[in-house]
C-alpha atoms as a PDB file:
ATOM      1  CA  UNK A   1       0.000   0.000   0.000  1.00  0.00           C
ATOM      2  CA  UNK A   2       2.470   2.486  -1.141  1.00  0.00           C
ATOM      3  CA  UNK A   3       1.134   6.113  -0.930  1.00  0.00           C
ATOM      4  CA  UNK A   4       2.952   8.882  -2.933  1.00  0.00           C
ATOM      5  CA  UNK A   5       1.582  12.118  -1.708  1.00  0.00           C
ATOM      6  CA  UNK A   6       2.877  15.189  -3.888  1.00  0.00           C
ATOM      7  CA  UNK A   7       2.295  18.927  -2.798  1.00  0.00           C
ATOM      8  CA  UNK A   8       3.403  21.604  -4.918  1.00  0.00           C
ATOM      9  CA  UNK A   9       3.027  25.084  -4.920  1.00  0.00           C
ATOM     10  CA  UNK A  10       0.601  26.515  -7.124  1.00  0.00           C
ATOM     11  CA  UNK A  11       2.754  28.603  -9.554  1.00  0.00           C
ATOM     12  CA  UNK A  12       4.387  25.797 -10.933  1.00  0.00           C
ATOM     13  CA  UNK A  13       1.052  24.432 -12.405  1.00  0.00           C
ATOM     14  CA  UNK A  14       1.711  26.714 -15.463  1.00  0.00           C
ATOM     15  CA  UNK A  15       4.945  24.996 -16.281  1.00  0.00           C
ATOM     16  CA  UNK A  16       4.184  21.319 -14.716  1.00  0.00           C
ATOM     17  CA  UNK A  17       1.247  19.174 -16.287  1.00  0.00           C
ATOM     18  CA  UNK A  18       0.796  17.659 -12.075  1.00  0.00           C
ATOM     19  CA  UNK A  19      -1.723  14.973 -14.097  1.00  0.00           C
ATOM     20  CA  UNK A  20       1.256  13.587 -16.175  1.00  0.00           C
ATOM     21  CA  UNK A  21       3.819  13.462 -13.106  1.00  0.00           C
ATOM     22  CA  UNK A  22       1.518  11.441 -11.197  1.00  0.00           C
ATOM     23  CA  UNK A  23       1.058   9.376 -13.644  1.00  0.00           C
ATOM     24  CA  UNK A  24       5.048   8.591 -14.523  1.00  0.00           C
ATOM     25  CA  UNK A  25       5.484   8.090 -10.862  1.00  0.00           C
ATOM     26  CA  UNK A  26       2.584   5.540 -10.936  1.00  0.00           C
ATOM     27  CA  UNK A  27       4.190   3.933 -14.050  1.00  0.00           C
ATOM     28  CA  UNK A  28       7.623   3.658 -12.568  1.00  0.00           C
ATOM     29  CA  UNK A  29       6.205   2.588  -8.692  1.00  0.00           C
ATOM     30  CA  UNK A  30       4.376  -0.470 -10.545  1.00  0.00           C
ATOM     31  CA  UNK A  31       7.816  -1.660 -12.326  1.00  0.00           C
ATOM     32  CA  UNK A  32       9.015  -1.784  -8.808  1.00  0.00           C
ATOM     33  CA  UNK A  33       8.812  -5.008  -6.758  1.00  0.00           C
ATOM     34  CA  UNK A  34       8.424  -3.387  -3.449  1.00  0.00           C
ATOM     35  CA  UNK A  35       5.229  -1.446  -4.334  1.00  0.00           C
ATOM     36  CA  UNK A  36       2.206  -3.882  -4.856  1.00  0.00           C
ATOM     37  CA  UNK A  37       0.677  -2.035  -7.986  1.00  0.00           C
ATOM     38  CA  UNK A  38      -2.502  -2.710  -6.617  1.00  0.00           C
ATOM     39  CA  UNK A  39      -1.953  -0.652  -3.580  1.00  0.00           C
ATOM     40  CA  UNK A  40      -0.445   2.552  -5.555  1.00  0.00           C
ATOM     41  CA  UNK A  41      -2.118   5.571  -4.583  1.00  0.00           C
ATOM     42  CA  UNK A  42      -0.634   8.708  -6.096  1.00  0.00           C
ATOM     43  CA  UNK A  43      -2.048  12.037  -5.797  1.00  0.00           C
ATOM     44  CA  UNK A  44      -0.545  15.965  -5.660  1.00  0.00           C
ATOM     45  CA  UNK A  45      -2.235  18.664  -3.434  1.00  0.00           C
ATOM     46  CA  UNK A  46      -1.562  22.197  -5.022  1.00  0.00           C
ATOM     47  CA  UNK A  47      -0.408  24.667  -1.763  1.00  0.00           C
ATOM     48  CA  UNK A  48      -1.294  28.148  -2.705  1.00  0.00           C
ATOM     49  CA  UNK A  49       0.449  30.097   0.047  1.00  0.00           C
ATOM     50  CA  UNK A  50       4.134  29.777  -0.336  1.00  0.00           C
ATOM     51  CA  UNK A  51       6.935  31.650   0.946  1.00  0.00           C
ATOM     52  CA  UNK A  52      10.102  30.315   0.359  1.00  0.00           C
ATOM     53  CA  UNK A  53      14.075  31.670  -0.072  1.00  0.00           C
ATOM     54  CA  UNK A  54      14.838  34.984  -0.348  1.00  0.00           C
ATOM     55  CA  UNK A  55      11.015  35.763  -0.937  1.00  0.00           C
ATOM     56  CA  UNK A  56      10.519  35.876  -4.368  1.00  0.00           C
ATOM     57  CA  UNK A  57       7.394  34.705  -5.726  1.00  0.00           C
ATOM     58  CA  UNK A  58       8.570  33.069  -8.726  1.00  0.00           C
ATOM     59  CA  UNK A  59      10.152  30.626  -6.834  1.00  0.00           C
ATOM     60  CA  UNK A  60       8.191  27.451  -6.231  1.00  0.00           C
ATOM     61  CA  UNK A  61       8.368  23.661  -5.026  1.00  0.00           C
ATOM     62  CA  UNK A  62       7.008  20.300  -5.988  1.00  0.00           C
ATOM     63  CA  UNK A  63       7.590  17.320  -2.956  1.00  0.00           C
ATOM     64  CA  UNK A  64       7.042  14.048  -2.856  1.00  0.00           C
ATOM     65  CA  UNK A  65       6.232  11.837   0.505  1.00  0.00           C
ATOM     66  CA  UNK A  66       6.217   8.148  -0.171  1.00  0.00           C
ATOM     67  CA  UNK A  67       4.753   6.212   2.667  1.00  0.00           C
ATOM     68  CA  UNK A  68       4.604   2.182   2.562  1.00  0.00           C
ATOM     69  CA  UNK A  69       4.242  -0.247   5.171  1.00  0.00           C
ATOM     70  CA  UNK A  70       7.147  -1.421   7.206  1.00  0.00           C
ATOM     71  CA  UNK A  71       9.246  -4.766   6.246  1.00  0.00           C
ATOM     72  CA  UNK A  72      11.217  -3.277   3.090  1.00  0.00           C
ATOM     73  CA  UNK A  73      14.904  -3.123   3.914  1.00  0.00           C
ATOM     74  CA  UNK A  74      17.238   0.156   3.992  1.00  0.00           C
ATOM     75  CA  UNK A  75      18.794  -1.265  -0.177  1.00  0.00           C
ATOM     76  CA  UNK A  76      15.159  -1.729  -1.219  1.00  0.00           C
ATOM     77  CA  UNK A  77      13.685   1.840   0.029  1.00  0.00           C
ATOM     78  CA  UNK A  78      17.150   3.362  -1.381  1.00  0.00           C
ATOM     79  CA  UNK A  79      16.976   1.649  -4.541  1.00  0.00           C
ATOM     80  CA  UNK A  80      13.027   2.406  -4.751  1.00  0.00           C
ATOM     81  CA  UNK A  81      13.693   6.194  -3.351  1.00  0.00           C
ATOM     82  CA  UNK A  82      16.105   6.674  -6.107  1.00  0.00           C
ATOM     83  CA  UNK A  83      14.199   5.435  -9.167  1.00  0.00           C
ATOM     84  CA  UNK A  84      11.626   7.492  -8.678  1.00  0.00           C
ATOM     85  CA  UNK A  85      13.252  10.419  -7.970  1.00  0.00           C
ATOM     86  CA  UNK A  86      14.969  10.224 -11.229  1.00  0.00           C
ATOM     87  CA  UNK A  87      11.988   9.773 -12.967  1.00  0.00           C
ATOM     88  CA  UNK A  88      10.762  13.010 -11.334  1.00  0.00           C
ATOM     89  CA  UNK A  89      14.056  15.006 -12.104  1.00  0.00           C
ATOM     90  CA  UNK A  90      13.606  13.657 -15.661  1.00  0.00           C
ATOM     91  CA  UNK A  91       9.916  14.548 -16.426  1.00  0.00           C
ATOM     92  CA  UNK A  92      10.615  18.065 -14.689  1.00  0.00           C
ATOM     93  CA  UNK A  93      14.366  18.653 -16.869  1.00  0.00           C
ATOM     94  CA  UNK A  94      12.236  21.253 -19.085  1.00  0.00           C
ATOM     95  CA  UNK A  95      10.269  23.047 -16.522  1.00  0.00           C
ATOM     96  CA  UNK A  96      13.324  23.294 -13.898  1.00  0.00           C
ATOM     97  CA  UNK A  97      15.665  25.274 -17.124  1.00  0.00           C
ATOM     98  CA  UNK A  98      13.121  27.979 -17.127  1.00  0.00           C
ATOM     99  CA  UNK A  99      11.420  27.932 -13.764  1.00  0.00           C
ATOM    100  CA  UNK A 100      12.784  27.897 -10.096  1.00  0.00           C
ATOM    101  CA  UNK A 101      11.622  24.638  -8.236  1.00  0.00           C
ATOM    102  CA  UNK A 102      12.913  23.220  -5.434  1.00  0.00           C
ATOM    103  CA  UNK A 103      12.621  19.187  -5.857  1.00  0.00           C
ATOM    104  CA  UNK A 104      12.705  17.108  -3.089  1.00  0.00           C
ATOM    105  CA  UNK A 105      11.459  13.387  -2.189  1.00  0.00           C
ATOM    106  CA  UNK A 106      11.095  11.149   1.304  1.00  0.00           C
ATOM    107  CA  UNK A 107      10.166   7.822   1.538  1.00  0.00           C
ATOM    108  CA  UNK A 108       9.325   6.314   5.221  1.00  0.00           C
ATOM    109  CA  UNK A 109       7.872   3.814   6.711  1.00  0.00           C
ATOM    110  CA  UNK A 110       4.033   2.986   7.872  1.00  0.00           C
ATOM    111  CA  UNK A 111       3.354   1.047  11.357  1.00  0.00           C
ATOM    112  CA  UNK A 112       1.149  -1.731  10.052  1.00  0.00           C
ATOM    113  CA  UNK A 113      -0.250  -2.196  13.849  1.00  0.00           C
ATOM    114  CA  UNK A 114      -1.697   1.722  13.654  1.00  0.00           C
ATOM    115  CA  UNK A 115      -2.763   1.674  10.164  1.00  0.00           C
ATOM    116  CA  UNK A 116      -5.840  -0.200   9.355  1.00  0.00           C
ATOM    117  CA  UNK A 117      -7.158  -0.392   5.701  1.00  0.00           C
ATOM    118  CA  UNK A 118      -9.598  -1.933   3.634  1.00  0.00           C
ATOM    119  CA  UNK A 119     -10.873  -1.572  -0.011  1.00  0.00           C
ATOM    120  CA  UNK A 120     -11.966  -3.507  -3.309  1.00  0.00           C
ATOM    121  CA  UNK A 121      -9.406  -2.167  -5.654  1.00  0.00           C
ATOM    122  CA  UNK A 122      -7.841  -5.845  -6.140  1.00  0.00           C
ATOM    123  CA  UNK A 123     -11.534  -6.915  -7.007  1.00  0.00           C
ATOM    124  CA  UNK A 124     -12.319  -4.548  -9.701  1.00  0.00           C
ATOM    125  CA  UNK A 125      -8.337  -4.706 -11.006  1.00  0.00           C
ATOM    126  CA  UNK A 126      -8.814  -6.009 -15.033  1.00  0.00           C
ATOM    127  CA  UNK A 127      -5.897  -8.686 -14.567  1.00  0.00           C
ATOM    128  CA  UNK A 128      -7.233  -9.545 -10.532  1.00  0.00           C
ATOM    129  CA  UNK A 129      -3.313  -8.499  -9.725  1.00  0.00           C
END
């Protein structure tokens, strides 16, 4: 049940289609073994008041918080933490040569015994992953 959580400030939603990064990160989470694809969950919150380095308005931010339940070791997270920050850096190469964003990502884990969930994603899943 790995959760990426996004927030970004709003002013980079002119230069940064959010719709499209969510959905690379998806696609690159599901190639990795230690995200269950049927547990993905990505989504990006737009923050609207920002204030951030010397001030300036045009600056702006996109982070990502991955959250997935304990059990993973420290080389899987790192290996996982990595991929998909270079798939961010990647889809946001264009964007970052004309715009000023700070990028940052955070994976960590979940305590299984204080997080309770329950869905029917698996049963409605085309290939019943």
């Amino acid at each position: 049940m790995p959760h990426f959580h996004i927030e970004y400030s709003a002013n980079v939603e002119e230069a940064v289609d959010m719709g499209a990064l969510c959905e690379a990160i998806r696609a690159e989470a599901a190639s990795i073994d230690a995200f269950p694809m049927p547990g993905i969950r990505v989504r990006a919150t737009r923050v609207d008041h920002v204030a951030m380095a010397d001030g300036n308005p045009k600056h702006g931010f996109i982070d990502l918080s991955i959250r997935l339940r304990a059990g993973r070791t420290d080389a899987v997270k790192k290996d996982a933490i990595t991929r998909i920050f270079a798939v961010m850096k990647e889809f946001l190469a264009p964007a970052m040569e004309v715009r000023s964003i700070a990028l940052s990502a955070e994976i960590r884990d979940i305590d299984a015994d204080r997080s309770l969930k329950f869905g029917t994603v698996r049963n409605h899943l085309e290939d019943k992953a």
